[in-house]
Protein backbone atom coordinates (compact mmCIF):
# COMPACT_ATOMS: atom_id res chain seq x y z
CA UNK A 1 2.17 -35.61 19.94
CA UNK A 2 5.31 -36.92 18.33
CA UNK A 3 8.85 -36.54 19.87
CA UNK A 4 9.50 -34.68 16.61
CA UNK A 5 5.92 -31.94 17.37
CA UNK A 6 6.80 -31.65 20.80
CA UNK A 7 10.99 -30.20 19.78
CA UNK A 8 8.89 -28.62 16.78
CA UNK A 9 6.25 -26.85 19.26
CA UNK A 10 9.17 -26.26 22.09
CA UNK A 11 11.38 -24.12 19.10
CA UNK A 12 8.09 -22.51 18.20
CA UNK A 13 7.81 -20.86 21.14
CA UNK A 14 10.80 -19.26 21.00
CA UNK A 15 9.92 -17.93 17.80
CA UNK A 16 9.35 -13.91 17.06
CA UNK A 17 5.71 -13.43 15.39
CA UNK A 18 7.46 -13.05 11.99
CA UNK A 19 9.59 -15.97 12.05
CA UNK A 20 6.67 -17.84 13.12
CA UNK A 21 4.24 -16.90 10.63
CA UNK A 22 6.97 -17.64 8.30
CA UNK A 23 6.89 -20.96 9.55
CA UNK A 24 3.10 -21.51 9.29
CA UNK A 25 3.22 -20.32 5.36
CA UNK A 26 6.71 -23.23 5.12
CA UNK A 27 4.57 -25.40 6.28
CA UNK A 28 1.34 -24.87 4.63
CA UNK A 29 2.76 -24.51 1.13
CA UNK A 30 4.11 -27.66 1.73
CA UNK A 31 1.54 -29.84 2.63
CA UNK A 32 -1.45 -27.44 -0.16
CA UNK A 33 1.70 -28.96 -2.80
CA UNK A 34 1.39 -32.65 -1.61
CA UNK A 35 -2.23 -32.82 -1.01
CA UNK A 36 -4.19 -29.89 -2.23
CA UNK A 37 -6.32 -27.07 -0.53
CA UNK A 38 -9.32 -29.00 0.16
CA UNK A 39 -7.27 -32.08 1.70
CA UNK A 40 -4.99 -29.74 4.02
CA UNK A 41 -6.45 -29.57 7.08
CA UNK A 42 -5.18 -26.42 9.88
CA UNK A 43 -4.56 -29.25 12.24
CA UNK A 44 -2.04 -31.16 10.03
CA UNK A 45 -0.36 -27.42 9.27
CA UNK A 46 -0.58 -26.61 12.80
CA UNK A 47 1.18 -30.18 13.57
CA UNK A 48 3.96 -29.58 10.73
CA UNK A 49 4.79 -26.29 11.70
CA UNK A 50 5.07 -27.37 15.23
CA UNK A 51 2.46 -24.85 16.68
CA UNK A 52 -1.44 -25.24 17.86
CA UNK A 53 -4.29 -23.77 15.42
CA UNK A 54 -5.06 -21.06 17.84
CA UNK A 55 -1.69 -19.63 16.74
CA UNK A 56 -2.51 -19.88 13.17
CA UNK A 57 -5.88 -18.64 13.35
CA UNK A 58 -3.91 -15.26 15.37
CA UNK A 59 -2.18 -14.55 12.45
CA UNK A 60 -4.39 -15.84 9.32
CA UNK A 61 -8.42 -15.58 9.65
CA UNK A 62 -9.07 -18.25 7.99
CA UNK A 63 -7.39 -21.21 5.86
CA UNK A 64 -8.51 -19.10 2.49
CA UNK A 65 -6.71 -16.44 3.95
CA UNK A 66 -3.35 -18.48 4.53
CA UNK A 67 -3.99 -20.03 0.85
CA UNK A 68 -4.34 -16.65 -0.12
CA UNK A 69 -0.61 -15.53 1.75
CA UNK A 70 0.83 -18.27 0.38
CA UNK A 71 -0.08 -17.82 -3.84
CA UNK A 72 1.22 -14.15 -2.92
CA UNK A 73 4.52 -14.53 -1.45
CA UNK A 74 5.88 -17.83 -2.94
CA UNK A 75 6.72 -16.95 -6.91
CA UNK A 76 8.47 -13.45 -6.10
CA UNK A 77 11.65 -14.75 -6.74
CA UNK A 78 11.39 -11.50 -9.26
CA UNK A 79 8.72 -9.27 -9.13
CA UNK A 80 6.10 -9.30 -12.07
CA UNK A 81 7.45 -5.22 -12.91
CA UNK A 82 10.70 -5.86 -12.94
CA UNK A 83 10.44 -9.05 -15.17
CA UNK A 84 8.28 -6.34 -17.48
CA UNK A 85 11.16 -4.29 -17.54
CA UNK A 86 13.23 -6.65 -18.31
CA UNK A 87 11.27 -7.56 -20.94
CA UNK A 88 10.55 -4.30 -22.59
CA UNK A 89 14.19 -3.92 -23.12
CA UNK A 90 14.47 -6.27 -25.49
CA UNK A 91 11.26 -5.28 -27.04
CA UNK A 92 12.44 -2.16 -27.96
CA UNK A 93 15.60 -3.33 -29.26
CA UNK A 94 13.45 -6.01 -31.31
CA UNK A 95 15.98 -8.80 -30.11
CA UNK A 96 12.80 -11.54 -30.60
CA UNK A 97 15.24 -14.21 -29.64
CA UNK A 98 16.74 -12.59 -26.08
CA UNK A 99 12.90 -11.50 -25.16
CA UNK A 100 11.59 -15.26 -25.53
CA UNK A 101 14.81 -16.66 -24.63
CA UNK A 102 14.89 -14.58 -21.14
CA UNK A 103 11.04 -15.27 -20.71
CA UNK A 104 11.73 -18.99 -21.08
CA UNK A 105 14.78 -18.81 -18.90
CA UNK A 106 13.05 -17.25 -16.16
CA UNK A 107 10.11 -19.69 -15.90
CA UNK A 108 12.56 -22.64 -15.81
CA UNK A 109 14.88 -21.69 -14.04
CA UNK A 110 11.95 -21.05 -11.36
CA UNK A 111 10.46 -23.94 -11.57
CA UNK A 112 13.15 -26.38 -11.63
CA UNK A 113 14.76 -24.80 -8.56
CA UNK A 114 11.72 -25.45 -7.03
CA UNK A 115 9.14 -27.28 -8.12
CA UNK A 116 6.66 -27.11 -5.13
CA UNK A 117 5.10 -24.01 -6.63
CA UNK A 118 3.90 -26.06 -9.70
CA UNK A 119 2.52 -28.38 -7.74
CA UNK A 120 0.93 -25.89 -6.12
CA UNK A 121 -0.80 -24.35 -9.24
CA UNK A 122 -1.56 -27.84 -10.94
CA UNK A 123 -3.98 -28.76 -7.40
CA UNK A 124 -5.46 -25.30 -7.33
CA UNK A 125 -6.10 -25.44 -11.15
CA UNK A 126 -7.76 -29.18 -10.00
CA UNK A 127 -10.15 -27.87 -7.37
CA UNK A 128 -11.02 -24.73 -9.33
CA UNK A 129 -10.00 -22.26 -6.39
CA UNK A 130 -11.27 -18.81 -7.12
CA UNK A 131 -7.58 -17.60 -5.48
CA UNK A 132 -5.82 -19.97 -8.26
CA UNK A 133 -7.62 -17.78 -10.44
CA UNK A 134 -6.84 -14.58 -9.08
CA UNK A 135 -3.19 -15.60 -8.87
CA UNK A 136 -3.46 -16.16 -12.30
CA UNK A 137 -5.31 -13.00 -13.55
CA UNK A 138 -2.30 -10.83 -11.29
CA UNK A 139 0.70 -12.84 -12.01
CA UNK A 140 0.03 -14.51 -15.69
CA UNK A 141 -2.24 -12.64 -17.42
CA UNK A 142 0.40 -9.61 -17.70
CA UNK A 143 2.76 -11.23 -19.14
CA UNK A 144 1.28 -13.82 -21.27
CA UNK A 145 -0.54 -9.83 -22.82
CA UNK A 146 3.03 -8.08 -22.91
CA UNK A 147 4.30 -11.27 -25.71
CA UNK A 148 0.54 -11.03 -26.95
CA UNK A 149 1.17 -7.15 -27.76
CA UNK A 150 4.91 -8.11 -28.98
CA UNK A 151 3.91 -10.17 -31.81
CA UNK A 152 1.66 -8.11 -32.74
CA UNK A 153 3.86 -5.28 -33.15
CA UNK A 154 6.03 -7.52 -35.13
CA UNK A 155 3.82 -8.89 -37.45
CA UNK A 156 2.75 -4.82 -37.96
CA UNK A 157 6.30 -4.59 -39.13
CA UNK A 158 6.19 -7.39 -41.55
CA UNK A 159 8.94 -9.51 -39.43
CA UNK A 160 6.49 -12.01 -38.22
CA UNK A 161 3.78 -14.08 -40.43
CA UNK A 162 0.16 -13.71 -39.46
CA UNK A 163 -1.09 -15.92 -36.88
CA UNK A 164 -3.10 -16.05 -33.77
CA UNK A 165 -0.61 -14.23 -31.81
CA UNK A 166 -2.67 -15.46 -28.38
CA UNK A 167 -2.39 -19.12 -29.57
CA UNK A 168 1.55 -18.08 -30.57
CA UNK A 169 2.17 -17.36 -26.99
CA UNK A 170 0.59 -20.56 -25.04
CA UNK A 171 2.23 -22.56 -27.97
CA UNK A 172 5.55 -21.34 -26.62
CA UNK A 173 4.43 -21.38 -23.09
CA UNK A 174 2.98 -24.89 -23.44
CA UNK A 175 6.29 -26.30 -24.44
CA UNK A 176 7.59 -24.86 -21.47
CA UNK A 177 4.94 -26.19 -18.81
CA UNK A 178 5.34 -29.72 -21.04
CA UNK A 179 8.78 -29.69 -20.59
CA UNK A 180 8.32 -28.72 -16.55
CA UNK A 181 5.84 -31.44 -15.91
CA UNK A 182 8.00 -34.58 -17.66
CA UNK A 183 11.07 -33.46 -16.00
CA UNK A 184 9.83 -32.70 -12.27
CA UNK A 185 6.58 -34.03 -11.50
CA UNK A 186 6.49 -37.84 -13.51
CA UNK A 187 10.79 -36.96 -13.89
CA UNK A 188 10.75 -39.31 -17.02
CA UNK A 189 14.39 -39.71 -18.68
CA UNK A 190 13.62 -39.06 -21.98
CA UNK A 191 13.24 -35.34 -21.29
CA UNK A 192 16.20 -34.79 -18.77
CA UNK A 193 17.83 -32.37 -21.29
CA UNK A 194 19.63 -29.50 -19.41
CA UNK A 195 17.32 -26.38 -19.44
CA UNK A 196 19.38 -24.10 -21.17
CA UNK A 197 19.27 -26.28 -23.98
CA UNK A 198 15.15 -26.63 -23.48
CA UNK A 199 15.10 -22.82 -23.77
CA UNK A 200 17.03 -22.60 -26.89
CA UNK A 201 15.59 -25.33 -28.93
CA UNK A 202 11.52 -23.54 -27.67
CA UNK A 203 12.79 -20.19 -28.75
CA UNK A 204 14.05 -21.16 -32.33
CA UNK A 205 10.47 -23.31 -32.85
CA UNK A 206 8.56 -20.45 -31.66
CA UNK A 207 10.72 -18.31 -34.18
CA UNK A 208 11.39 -20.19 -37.02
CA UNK A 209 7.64 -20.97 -37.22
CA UNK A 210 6.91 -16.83 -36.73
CA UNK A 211 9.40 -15.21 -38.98
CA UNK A 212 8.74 -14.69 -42.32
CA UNK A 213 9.26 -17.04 -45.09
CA UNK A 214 8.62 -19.89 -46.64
CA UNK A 215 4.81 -20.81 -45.79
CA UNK A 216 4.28 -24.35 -45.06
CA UNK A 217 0.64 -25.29 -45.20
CA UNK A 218 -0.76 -28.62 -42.84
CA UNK A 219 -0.16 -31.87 -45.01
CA UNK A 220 2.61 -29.71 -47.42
């Protein structure tokens, strides 16, 4: 053990059980960002969060379980209802540009605070974990459905063109991610725009190429 484990295990102990499960999840989310699930061992969490596995194990069964913990408790900067709520304000006002503007805002502004989380999802995504999955059904699928049902509505009003309003939504969420994964995981210079101005430029794409009027075909 390290002079740095041994000060780490020594504060540990003086540690309420909250504090130091709050410690274990630290550390694991850490080390499931840098080297995925299936190459994060207990022992190396154990190590980082300066406490023995025995502890873990007392308050996680098992290292799905902890992986589990973690996925739940690390994007709830704002919960998924109120983002919904937030959401369905501006649909019901049929501001197109605040709702997409506020989604995109949100997702970046998460993401480049902290990009761990990404990480996170890109490794789970990699090893096909069945929790990465679940995280996503819970946490994505709701939301990626409420701008589904949005454009929908729209284009049932005649304010947006037809299209594939599913393919509409991962366009505008695939600049996002794009964006996210140039800027903070290979951090290349070319896209080191500020966000806001990432948000507005998506949004007016995503609109200008929904809104009615004049139809440009592929090749035209």
């Amino acid at each position: 053990m390290t002079e740095i484990n041994r000060v780490q295990a020594k504060e540990a102990t003086r540690l309420t059980g909250p504090d130091r499960r709050c410690r274990i999840i630290q550390a694991a989310l850490r080390l499931f960002s840098e080297k995925g699930f299936n190459a994060t061992t207990t022992k190396e969490i154990a190590q980082s969060a300066g406490v023995s596995e025995a502890v873990i194990f007392r308050h996680f069964p098992s290292k799905d379980e902890l992986y589990a913990v973690v996925l739940r408790t690390t994007p709830e900067v704002l919960p998924l209802d109120e983002w919904l709520r937030e959401l369905a304000v501006y649909a019901e006002r049929r501001d197109d540009a605040r709702l997409f503007s506020s989604f995109a805002a949100r997702v970046l502004d998460y993401h480049l605070l902290d990009p761990v989380f990404l990480r996170l999802m890109l490794y789970s995504a990699l090893e096909h974990h069945t929790l990465a999955r679940r995280f996503s059904e819970r946490q994505i699928k709701p939301v990626h459905e409420f701008l589904r049902k949005y454009i929908i509505r729209r284009q049932q009003e005649g304010a947006f063109r037809a299209c594939d309003p599913d393919l509409a939504v991962k366009a505008f969420a695939g600049m996002l991610i794009y964006y996210l994964l140039v800027r903070k995981l290979f951090e290349i210079d070319t896209c080191q725009v500020p966000g806001e101005m990432a948000v507005e430029t998506f949004t007016c794409l995503l609109l200008d190429g929904l809104r009615l009027g004049t139809q440009h075909g592929i090749g035209e």
